[in-house]
C-alpha atoms as a PDB file:
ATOM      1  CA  UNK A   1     -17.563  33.682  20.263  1.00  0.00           C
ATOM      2  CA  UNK A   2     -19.799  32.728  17.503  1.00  0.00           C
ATOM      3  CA  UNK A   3     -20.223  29.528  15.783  1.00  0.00           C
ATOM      4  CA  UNK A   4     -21.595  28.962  12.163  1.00  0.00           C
ATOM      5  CA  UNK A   5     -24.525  26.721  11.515  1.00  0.00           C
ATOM      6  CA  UNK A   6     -22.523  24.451   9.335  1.00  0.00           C
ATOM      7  CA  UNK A   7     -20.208  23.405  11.934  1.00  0.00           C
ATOM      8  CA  UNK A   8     -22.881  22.666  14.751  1.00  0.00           C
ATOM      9  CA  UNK A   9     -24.761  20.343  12.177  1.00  0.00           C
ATOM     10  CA  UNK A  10     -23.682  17.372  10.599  1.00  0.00           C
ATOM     11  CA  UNK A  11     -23.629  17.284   6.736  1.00  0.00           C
ATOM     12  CA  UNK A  12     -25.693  15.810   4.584  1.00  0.00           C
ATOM     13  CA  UNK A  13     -23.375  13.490   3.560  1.00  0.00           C
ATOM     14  CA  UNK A  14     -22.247  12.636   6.440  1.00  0.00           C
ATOM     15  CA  UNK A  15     -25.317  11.753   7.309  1.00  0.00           C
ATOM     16  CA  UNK A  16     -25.362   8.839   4.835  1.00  0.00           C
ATOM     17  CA  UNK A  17     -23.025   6.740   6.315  1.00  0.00           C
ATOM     18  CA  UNK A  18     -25.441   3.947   8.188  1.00  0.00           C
ATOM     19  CA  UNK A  19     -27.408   4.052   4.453  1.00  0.00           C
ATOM     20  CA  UNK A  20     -24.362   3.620   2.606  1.00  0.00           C
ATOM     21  CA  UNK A  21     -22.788   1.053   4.995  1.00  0.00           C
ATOM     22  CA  UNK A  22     -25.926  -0.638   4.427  1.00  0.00           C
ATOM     23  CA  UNK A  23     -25.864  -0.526   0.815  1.00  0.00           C
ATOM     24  CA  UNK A  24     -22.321  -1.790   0.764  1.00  0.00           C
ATOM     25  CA  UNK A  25     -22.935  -4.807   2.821  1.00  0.00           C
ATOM     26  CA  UNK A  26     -26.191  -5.624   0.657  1.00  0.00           C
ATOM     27  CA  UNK A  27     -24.801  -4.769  -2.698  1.00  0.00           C
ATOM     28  CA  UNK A  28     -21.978  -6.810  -2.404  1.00  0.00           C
ATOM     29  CA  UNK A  29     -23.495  -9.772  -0.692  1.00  0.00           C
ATOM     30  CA  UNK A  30     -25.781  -9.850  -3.292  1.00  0.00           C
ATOM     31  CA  UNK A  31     -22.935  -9.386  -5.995  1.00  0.00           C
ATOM     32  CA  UNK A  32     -21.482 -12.394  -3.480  1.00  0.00           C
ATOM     33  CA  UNK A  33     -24.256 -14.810  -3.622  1.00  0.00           C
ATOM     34  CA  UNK A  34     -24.080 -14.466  -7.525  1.00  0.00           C
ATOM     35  CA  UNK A  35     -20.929 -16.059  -7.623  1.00  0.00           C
ATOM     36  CA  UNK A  36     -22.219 -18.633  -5.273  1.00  0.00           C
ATOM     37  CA  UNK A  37     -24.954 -19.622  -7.173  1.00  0.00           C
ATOM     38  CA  UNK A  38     -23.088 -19.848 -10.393  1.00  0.00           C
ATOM     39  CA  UNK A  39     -21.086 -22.749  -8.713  1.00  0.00           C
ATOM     40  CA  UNK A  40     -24.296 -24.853  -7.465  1.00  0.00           C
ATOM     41  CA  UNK A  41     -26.957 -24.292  -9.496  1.00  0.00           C
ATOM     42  CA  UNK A  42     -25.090 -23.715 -12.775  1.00  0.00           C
ATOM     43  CA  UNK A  43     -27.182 -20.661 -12.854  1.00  0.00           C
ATOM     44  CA  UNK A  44     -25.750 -17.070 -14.595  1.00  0.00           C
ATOM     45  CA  UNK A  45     -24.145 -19.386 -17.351  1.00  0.00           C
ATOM     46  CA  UNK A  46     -22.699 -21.697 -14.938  1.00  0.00           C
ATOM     47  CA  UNK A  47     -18.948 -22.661 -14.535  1.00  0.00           C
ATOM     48  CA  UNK A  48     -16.834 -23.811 -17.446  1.00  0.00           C
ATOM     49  CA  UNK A  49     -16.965 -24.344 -21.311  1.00  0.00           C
ATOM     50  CA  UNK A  50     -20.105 -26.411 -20.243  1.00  0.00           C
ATOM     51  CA  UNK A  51     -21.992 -24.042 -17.747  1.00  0.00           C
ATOM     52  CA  UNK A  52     -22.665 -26.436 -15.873  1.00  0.00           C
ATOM     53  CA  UNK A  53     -22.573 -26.601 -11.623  1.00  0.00           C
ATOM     54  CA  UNK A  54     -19.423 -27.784  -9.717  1.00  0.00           C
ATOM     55  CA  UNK A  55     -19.644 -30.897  -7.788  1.00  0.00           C
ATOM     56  CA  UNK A  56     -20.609 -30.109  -4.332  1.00  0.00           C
ATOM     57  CA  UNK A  57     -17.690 -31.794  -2.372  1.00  0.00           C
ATOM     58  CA  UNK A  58     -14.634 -29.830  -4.054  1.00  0.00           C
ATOM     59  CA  UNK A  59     -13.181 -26.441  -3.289  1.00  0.00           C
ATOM     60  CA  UNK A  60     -15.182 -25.338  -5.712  1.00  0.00           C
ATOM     61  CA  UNK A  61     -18.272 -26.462  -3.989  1.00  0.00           C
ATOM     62  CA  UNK A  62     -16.980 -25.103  -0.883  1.00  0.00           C
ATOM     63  CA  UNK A  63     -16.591 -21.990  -2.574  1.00  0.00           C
ATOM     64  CA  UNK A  64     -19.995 -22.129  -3.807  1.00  0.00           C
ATOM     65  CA  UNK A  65     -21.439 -22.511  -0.149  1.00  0.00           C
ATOM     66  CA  UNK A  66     -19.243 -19.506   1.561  1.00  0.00           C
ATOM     67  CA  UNK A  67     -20.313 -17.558  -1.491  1.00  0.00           C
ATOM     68  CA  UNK A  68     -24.265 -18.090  -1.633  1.00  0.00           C
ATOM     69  CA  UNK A  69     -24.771 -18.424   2.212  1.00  0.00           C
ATOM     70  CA  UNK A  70     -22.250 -16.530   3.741  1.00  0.00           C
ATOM     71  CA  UNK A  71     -23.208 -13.975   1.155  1.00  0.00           C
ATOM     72  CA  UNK A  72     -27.145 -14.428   2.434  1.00  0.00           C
ATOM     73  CA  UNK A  73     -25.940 -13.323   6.123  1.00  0.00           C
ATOM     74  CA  UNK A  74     -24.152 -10.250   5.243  1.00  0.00           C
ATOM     75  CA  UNK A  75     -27.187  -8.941   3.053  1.00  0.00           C
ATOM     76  CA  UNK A  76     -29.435  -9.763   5.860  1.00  0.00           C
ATOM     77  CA  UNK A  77     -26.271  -8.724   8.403  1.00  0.00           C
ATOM     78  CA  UNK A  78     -26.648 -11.899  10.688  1.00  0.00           C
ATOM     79  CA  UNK A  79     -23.047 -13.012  12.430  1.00  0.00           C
ATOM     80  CA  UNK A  80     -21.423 -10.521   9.861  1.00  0.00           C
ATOM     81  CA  UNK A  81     -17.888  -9.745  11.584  1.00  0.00           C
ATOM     82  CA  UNK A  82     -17.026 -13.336  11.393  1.00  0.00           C
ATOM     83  CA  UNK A  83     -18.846 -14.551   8.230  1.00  0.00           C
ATOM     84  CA  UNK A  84     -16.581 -11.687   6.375  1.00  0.00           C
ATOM     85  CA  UNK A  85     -13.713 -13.222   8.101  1.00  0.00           C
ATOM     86  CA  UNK A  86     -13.901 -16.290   6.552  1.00  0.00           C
ATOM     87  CA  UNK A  87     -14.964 -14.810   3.507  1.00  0.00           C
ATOM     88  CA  UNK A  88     -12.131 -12.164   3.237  1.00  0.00           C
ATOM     89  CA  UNK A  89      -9.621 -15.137   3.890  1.00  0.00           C
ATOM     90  CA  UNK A  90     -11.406 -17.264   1.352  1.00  0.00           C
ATOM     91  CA  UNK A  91     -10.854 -14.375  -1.364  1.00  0.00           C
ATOM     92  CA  UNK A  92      -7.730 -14.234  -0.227  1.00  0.00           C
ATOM     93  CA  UNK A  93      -6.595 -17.531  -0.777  1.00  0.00           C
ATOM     94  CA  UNK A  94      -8.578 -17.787  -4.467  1.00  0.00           C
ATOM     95  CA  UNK A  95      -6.461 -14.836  -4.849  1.00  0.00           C
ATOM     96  CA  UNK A  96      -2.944 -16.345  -4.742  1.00  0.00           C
ATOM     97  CA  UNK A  97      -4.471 -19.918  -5.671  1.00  0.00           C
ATOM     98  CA  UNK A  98      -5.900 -18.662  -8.688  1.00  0.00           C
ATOM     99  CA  UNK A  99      -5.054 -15.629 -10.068  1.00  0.00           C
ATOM    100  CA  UNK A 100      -1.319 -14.902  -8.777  1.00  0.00           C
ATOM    101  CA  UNK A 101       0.040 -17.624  -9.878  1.00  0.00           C
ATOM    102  CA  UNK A 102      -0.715 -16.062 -13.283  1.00  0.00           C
ATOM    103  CA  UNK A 103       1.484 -12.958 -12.833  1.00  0.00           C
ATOM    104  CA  UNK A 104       1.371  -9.465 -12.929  1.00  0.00           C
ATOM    105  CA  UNK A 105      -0.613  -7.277 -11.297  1.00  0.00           C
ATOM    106  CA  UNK A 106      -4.117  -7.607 -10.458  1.00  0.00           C
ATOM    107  CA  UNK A 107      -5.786  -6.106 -13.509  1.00  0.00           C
ATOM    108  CA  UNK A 108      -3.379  -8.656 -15.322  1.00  0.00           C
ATOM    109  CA  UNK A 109      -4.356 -11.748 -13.880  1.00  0.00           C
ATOM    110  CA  UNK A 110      -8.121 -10.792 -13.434  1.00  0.00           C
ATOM    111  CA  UNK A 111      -7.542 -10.966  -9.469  1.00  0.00           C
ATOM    112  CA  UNK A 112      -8.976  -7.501  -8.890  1.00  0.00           C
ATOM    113  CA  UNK A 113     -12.767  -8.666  -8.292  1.00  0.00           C
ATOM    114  CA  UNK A 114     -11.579 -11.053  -5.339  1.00  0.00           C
ATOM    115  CA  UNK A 115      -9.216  -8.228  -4.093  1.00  0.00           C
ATOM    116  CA  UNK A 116     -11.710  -5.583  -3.918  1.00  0.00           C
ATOM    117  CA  UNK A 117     -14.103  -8.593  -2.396  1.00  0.00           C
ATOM    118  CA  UNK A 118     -11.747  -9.049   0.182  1.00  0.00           C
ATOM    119  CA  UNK A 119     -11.596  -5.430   0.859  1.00  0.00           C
ATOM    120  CA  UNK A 120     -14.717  -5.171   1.472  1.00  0.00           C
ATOM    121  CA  UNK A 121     -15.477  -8.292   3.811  1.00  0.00           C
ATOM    122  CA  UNK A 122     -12.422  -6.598   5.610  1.00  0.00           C
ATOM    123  CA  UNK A 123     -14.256  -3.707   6.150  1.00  0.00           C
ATOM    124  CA  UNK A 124     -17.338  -5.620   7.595  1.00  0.00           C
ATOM    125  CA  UNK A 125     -15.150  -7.484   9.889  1.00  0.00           C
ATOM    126  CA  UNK A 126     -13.627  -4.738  11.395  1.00  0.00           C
ATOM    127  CA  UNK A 127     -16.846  -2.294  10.937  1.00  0.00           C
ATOM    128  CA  UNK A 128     -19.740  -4.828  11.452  1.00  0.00           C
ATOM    129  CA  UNK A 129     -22.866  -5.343   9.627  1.00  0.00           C
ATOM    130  CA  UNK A 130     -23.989  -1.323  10.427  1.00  0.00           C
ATOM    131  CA  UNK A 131     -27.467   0.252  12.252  1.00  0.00           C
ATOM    132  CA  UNK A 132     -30.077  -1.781   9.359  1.00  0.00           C
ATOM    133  CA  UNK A 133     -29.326  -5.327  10.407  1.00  0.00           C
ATOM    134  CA  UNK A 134     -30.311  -8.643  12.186  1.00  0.00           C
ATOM    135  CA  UNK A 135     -27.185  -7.828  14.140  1.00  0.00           C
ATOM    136  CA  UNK A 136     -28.317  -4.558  15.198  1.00  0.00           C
ATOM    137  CA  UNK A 137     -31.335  -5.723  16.189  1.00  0.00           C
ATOM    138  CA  UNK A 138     -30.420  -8.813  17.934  1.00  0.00           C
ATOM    139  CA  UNK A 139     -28.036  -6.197  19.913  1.00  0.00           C
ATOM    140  CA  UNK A 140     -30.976  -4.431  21.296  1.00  0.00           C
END
């Protein structure tokens, strides 16, 4: 019984996966931290007609925290399973605080970005912060 090279070696695709789990949890915590940062620092035009920064102790400053640090520990991938807990339930609840309550469906009420967010953190939570992280290497 013969085999063919192509099923005794893994693609080249899948091969990817701990680069592109990688670039998922970086890309998006830096997407993340964006957000963040907009909320503290008034930076990236800020928040409001003003573009200014939120005050600090609101749920908007809350926000701002979660968003800029926990978005710092899942690019570096430091306590990521439950940082994208708490930061999947936080886009959760912007979700239905915010953008629900404005009907339709998510591409209606602009609440696909902390959908897909959510998604995402999900994935880390269940998936963890992948080979290329503090997390990894603490494991070791």
């Amino acid at each position: 019984m013969s085999t063919s090279l192509a099923s005794t070696r893994p693609s080249t695709l899948a091969t990817l996966g701990p680069t592109t789990h990688a670039a998922l949890r970086i890309g998006a915590g830096l997407l993340y931290m964006q957000h963040g940062l907009q909320k503290l620092f008034g930076l990236f035009g800020g928040v409001g007609p003003n573009g200014g920064a939120v005050p600090l102790v609101s749920q908007f400053g809350l926000a701002g925290v979660l968003e800029t640090f926990g978005g710092l520990l899942l690019v570096l991938g430091l306590f990521t399973r439950p940082v994208a807990l708490v930061l999947a339930v936080e886009m959760l609840v912007a979700y239905f605080q915010f953008h629900f309550p404005r009907g339709g469906m998510p591409i209606e009420n602009q609440g696909e970005l902390p959908l897909l967010f959510m998604l995402v953190w999900l994935f880390l939570a269940g998936n963890g912060a992948g080979p290329a992280s503090l997390d990894a290497r603490r494991a070791r």
